[in-house]
PDB file of N, CA and C in Angstrom:
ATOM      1  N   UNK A   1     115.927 -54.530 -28.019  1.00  0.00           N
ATOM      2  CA  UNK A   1     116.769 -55.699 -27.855  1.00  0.00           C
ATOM      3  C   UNK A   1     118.113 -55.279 -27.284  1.00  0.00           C
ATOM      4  N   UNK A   2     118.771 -56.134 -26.183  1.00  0.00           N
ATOM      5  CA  UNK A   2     120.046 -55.741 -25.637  1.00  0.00           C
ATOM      6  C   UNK A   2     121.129 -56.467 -26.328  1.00  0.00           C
ATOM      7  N   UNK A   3     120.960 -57.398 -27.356  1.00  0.00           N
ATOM      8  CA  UNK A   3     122.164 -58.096 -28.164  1.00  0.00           C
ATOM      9  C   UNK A   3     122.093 -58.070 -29.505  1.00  0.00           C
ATOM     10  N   UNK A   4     123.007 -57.947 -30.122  1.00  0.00           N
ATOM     11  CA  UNK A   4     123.072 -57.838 -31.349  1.00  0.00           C
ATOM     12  C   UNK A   4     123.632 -58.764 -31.885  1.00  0.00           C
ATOM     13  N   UNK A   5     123.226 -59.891 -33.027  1.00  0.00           N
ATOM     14  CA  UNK A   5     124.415 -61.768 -32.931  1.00  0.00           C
ATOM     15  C   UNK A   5     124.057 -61.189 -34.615  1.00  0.00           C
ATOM     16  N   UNK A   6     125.863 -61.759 -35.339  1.00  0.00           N
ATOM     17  CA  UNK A   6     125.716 -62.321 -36.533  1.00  0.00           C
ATOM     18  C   UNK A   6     126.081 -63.510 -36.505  1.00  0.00           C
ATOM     19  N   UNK A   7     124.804 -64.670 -37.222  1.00  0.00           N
ATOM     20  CA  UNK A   7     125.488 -65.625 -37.752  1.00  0.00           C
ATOM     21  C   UNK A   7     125.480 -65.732 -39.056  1.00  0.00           C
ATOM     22  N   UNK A   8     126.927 -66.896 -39.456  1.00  0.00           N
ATOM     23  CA  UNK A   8     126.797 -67.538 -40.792  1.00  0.00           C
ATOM     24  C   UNK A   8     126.100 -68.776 -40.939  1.00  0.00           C
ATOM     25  N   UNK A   9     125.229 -68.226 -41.644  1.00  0.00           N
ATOM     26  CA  UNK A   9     124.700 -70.272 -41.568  1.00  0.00           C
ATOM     27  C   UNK A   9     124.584 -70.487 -43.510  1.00  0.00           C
ATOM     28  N   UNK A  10     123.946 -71.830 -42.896  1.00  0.00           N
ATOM     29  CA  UNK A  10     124.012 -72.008 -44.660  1.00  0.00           C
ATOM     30  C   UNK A  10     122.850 -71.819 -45.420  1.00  0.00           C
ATOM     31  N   UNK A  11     122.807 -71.974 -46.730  1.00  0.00           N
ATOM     32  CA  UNK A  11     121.568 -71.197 -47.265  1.00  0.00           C
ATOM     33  C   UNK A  11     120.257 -72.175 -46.997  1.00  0.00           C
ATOM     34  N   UNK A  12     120.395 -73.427 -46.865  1.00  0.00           N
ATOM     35  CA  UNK A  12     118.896 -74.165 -46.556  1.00  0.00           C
ATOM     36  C   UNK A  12     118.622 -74.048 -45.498  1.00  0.00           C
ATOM     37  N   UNK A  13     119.262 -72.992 -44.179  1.00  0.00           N
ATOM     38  CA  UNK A  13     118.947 -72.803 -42.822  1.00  0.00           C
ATOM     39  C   UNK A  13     118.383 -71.634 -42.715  1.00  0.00           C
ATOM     40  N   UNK A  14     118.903 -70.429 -43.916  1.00  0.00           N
ATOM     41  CA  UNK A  14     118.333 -68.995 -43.797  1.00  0.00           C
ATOM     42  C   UNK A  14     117.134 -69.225 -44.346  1.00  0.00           C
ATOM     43  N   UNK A  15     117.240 -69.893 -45.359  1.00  0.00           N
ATOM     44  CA  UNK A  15     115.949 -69.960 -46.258  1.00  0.00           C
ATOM     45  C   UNK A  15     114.637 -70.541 -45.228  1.00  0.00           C
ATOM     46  N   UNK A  16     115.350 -71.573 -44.478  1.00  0.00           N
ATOM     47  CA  UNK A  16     113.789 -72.332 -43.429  1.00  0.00           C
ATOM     48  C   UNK A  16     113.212 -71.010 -42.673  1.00  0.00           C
ATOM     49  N   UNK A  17     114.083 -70.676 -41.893  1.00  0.00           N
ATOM     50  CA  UNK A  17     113.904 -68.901 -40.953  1.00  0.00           C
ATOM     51  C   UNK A  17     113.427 -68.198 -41.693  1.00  0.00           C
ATOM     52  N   UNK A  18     113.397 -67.802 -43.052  1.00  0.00           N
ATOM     53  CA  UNK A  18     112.677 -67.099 -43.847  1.00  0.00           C
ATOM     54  C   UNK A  18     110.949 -67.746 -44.033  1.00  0.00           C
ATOM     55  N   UNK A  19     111.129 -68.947 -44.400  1.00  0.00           N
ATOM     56  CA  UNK A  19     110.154 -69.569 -44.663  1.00  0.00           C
ATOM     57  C   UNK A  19     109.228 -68.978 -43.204  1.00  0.00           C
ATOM     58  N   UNK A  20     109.296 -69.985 -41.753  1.00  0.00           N
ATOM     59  CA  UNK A  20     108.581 -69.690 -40.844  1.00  0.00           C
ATOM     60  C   UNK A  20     108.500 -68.159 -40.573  1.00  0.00           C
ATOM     61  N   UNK A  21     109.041 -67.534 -40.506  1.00  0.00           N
ATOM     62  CA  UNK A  21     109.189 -65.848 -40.133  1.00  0.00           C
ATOM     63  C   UNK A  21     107.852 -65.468 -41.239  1.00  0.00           C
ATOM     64  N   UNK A  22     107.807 -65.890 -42.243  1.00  0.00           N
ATOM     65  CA  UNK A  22     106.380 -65.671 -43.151  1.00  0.00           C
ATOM     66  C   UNK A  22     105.294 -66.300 -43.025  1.00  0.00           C
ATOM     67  N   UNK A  23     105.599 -67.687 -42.404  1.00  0.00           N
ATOM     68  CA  UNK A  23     104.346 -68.594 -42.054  1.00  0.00           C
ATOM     69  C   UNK A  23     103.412 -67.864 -40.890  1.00  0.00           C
ATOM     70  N   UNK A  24     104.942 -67.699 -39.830  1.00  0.00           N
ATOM     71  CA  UNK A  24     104.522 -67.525 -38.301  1.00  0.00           C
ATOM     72  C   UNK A  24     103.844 -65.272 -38.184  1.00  0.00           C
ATOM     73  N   UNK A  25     104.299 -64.795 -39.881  1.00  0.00           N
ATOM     74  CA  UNK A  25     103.921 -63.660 -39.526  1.00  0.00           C
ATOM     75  C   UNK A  25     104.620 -62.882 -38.253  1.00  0.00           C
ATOM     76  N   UNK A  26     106.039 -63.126 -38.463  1.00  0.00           N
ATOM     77  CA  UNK A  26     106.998 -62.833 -37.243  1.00  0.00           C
ATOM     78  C   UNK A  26     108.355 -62.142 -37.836  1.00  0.00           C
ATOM     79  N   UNK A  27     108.914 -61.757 -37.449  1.00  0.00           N
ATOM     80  CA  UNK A  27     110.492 -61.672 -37.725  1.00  0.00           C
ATOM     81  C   UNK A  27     111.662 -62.328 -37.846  1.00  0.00           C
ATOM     82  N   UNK A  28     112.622 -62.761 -38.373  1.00  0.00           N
ATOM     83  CA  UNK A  28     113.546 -63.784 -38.577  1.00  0.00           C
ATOM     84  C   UNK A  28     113.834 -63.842 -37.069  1.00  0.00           C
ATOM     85  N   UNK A  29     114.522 -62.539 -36.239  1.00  0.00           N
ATOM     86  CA  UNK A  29     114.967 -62.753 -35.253  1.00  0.00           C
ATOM     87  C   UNK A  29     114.063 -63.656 -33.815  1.00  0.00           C
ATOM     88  N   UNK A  30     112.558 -63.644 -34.084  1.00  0.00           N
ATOM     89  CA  UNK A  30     111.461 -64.207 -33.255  1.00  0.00           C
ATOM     90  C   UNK A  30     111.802 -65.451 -33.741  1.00  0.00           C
ATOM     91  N   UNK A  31     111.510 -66.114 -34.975  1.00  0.00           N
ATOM     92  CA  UNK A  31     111.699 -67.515 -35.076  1.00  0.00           C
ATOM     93  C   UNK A  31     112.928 -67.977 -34.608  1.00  0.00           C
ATOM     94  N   UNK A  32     114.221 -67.747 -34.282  1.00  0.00           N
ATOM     95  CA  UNK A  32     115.071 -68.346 -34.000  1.00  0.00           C
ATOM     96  C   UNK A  32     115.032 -68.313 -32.491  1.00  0.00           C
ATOM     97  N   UNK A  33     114.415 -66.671 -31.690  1.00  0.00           N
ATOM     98  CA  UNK A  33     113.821 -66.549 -30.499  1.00  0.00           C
ATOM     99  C   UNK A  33     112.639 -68.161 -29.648  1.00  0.00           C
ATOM    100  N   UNK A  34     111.790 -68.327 -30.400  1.00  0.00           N
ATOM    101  CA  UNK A  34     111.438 -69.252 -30.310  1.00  0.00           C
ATOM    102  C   UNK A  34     111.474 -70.414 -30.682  1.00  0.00           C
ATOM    103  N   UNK A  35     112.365 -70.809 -31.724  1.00  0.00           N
ATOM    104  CA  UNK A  35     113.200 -71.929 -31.753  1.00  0.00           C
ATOM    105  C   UNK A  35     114.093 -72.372 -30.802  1.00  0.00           C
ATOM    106  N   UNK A  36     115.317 -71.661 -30.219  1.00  0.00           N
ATOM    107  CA  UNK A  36     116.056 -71.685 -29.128  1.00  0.00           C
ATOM    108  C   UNK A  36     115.149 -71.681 -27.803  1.00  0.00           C
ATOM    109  N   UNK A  37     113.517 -71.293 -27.438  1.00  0.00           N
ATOM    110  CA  UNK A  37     113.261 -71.905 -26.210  1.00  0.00           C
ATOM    111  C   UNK A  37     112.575 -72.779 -26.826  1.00  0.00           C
ATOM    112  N   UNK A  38     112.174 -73.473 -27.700  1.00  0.00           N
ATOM    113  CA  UNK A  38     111.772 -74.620 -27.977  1.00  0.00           C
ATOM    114  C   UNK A  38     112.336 -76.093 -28.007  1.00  0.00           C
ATOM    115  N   UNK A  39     113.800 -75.461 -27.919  1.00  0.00           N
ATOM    116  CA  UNK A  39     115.019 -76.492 -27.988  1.00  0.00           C
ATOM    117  C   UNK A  39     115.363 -76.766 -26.115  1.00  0.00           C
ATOM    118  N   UNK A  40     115.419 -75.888 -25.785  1.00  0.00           N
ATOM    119  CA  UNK A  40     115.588 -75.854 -24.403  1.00  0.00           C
ATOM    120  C   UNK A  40     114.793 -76.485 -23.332  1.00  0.00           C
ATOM    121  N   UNK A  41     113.279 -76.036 -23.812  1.00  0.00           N
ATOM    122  CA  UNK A  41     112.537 -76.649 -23.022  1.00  0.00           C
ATOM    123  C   UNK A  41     112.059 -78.300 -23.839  1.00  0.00           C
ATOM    124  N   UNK A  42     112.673 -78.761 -24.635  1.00  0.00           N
ATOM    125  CA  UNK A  42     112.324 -79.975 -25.295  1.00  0.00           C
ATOM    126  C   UNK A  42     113.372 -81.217 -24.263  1.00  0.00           C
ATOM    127  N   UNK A  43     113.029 -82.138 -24.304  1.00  0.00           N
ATOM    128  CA  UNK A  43     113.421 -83.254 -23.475  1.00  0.00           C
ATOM    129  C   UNK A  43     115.190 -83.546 -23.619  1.00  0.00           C
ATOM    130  N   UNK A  44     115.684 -83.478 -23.139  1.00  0.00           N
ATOM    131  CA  UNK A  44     117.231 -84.050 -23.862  1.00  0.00           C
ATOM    132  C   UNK A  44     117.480 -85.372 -24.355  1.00  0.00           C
ATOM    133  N   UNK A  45     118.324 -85.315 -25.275  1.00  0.00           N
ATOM    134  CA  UNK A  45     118.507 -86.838 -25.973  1.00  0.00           C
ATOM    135  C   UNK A  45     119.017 -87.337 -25.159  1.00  0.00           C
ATOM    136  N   UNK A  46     118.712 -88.716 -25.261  1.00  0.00           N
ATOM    137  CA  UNK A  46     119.088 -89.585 -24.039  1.00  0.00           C
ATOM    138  C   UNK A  46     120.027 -90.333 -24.540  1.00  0.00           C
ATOM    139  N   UNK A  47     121.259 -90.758 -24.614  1.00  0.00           N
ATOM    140  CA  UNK A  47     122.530 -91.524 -25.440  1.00  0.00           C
ATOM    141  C   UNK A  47     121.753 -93.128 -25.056  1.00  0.00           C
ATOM    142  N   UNK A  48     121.549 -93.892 -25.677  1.00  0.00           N
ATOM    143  CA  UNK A  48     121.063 -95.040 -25.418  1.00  0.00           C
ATOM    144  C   UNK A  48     122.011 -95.805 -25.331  1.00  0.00           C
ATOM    145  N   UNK A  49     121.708 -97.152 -24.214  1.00  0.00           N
ATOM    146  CA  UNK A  49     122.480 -98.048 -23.561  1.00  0.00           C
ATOM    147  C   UNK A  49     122.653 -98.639 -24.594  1.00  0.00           C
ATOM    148  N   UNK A  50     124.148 -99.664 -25.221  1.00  0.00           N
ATOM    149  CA  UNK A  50     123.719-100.518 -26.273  1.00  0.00           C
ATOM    150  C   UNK A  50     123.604-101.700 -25.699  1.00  0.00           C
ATOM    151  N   UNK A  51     124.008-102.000 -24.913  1.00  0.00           N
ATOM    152  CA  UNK A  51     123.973-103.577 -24.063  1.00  0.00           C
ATOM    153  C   UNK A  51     122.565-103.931 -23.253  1.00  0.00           C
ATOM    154  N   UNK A  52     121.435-102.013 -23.044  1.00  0.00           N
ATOM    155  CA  UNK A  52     120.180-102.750 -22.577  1.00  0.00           C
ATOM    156  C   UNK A  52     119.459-102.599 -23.870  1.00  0.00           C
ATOM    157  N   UNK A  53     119.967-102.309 -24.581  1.00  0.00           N
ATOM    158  CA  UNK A  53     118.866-102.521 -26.041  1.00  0.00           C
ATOM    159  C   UNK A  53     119.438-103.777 -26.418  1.00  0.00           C
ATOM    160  N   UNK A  54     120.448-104.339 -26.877  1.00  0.00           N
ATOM    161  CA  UNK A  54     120.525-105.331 -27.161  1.00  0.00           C
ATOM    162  C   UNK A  54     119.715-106.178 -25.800  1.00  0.00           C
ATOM    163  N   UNK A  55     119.798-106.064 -24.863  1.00  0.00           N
ATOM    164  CA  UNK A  55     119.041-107.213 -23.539  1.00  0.00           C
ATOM    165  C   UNK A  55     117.880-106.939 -24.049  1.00  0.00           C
ATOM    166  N   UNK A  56     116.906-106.196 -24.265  1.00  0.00           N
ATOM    167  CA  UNK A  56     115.484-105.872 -24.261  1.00  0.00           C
ATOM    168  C   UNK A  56     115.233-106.563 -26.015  1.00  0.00           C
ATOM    169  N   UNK A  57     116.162-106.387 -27.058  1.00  0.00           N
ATOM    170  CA  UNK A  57     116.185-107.195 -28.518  1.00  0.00           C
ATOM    171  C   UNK A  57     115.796-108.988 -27.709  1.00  0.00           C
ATOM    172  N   UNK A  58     116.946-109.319 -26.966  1.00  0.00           N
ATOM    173  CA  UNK A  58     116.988-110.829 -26.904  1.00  0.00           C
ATOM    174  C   UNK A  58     115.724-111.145 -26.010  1.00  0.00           C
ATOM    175  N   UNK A  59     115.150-110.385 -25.189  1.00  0.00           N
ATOM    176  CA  UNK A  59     114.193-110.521 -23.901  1.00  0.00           C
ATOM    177  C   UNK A  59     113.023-110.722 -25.086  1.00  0.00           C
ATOM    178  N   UNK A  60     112.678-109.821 -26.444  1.00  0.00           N
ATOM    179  CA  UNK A  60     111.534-109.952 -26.697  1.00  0.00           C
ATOM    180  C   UNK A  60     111.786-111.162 -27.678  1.00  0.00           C
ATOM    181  N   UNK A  61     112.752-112.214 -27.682  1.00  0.00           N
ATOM    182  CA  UNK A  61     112.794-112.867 -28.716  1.00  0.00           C
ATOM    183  C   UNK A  61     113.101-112.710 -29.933  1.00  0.00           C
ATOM    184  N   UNK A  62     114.357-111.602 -29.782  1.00  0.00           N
ATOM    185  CA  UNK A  62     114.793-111.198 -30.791  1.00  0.00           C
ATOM    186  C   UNK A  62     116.036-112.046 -32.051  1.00  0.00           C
ATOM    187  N   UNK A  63     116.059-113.385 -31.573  1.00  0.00           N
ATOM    188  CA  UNK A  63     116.321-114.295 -32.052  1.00  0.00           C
ATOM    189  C   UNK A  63     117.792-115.134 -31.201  1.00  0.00           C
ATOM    190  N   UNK A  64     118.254-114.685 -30.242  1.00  0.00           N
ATOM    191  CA  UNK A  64     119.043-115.510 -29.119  1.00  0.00           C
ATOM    192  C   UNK A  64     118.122-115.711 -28.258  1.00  0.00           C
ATOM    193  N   UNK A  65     118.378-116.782 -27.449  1.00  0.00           N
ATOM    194  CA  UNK A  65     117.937-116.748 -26.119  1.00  0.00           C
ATOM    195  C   UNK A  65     119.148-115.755 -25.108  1.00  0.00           C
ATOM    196  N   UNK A  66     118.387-115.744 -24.074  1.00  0.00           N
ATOM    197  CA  UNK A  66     118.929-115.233 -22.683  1.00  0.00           C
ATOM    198  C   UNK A  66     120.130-115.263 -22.595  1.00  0.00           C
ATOM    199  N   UNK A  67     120.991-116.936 -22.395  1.00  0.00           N
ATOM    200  CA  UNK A  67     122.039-117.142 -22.014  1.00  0.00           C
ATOM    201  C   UNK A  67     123.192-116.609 -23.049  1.00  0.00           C
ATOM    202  N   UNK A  68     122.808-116.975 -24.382  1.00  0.00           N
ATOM    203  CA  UNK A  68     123.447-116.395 -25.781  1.00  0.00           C
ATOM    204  C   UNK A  68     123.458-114.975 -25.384  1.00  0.00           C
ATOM    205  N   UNK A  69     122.886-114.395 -25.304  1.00  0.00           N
ATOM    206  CA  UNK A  69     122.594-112.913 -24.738  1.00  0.00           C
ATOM    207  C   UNK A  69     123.958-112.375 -24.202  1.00  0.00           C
ATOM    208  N   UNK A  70     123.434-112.979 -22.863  1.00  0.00           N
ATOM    209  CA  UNK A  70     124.385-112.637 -21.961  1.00  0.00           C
ATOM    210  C   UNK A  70     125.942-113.063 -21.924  1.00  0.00           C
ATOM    211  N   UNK A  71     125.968-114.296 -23.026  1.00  0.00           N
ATOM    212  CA  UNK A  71     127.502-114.631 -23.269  1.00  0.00           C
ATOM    213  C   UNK A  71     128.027-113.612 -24.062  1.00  0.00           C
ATOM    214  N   UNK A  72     127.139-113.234 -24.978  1.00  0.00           N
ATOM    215  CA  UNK A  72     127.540-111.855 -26.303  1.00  0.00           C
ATOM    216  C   UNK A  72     128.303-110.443 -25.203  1.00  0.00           C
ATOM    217  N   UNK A  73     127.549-110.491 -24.894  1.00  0.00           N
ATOM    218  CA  UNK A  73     127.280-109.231 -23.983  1.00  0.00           C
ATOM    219  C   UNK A  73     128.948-108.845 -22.788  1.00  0.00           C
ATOM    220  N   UNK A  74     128.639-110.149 -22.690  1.00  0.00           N
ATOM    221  CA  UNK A  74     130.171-109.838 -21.168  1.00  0.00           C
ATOM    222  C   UNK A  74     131.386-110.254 -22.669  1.00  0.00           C
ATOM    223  N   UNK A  75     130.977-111.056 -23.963  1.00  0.00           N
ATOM    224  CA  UNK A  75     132.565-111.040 -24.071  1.00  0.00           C
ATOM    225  C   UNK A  75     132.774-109.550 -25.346  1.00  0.00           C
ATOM    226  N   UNK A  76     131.524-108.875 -25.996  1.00  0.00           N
ATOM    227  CA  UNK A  76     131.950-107.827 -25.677  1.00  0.00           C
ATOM    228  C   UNK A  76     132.574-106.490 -24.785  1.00  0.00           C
ATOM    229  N   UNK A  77     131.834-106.848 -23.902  1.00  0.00           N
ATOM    230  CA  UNK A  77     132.177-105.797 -22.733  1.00  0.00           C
ATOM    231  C   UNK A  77     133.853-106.436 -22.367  1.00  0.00           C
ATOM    232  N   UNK A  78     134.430-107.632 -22.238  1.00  0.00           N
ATOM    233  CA  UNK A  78     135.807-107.785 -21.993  1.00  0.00           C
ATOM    234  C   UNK A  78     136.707-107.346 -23.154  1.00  0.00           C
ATOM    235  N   UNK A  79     136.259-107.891 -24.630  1.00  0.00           N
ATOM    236  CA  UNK A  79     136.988-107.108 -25.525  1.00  0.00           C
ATOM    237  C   UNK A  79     137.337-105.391 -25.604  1.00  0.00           C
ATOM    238  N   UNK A  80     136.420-104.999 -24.920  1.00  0.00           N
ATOM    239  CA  UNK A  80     136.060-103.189 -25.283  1.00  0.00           C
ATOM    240  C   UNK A  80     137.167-102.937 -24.121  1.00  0.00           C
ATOM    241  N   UNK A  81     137.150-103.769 -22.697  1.00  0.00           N
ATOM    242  CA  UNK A  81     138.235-103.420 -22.352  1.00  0.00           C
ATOM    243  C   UNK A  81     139.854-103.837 -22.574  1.00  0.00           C
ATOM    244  N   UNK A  82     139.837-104.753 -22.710  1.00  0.00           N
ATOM    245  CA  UNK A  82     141.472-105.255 -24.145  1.00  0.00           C
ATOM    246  C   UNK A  82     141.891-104.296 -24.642  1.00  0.00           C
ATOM    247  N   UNK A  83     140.706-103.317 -25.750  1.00  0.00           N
ATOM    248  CA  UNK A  83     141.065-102.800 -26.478  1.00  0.00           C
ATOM    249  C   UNK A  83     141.287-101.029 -25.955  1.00  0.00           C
ATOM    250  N   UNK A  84     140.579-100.575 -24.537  1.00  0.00           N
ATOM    251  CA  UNK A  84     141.368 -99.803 -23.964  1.00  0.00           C
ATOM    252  C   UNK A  84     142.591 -99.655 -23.675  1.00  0.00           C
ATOM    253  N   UNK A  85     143.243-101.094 -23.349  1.00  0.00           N
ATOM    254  CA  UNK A  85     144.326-101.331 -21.888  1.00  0.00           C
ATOM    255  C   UNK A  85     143.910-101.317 -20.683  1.00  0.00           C
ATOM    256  N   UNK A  86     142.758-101.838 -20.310  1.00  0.00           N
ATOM    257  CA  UNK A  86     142.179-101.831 -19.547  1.00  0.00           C
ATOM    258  C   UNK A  86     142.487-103.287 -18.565  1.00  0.00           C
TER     259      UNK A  86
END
């Protein structure tokens, strides 16, 4: 190995790495090895829209209609800027 890392973590995090490192029949340093490309190559979180989830709530009949919707919607979006200084 060309690096040498200490971390501090906390004890229900050493203890999991312990756990798999015995499951997986591996070394602490492999499970976190393959944890970190497991994280990497996993999809990124996507920050979700709140104004198209709320549209897609009211679209399926989520208890406004459309127009209610869309009145909610722009006089949040004008308040949010008010409350910049926008």
């Amino acid at each position: 190995m060309t690096h040498r890392t200490t971390f501090a973590l906390d004890e229900a995090t050493a203890q999991r790495i312990k756990r798999l490192a015995a499951r997986w029949e591996v070394s602490q340093a492999e499970v976190v090895r393959r944890s970190v490309a497991q994280a990497e190559n996993s999809k990124p979180a996507v920050n979700p829209d709140p104004a198209a989830m709320l549209r897609a709530l009211f679209a399926s009949g989520g208890g406004l209609d459309a127009e209610k919707a869309d009145s909610y919607i722009a006089e949040v979006y004008e308040d949010r800027k008010h409350w910049r200084g926008e």
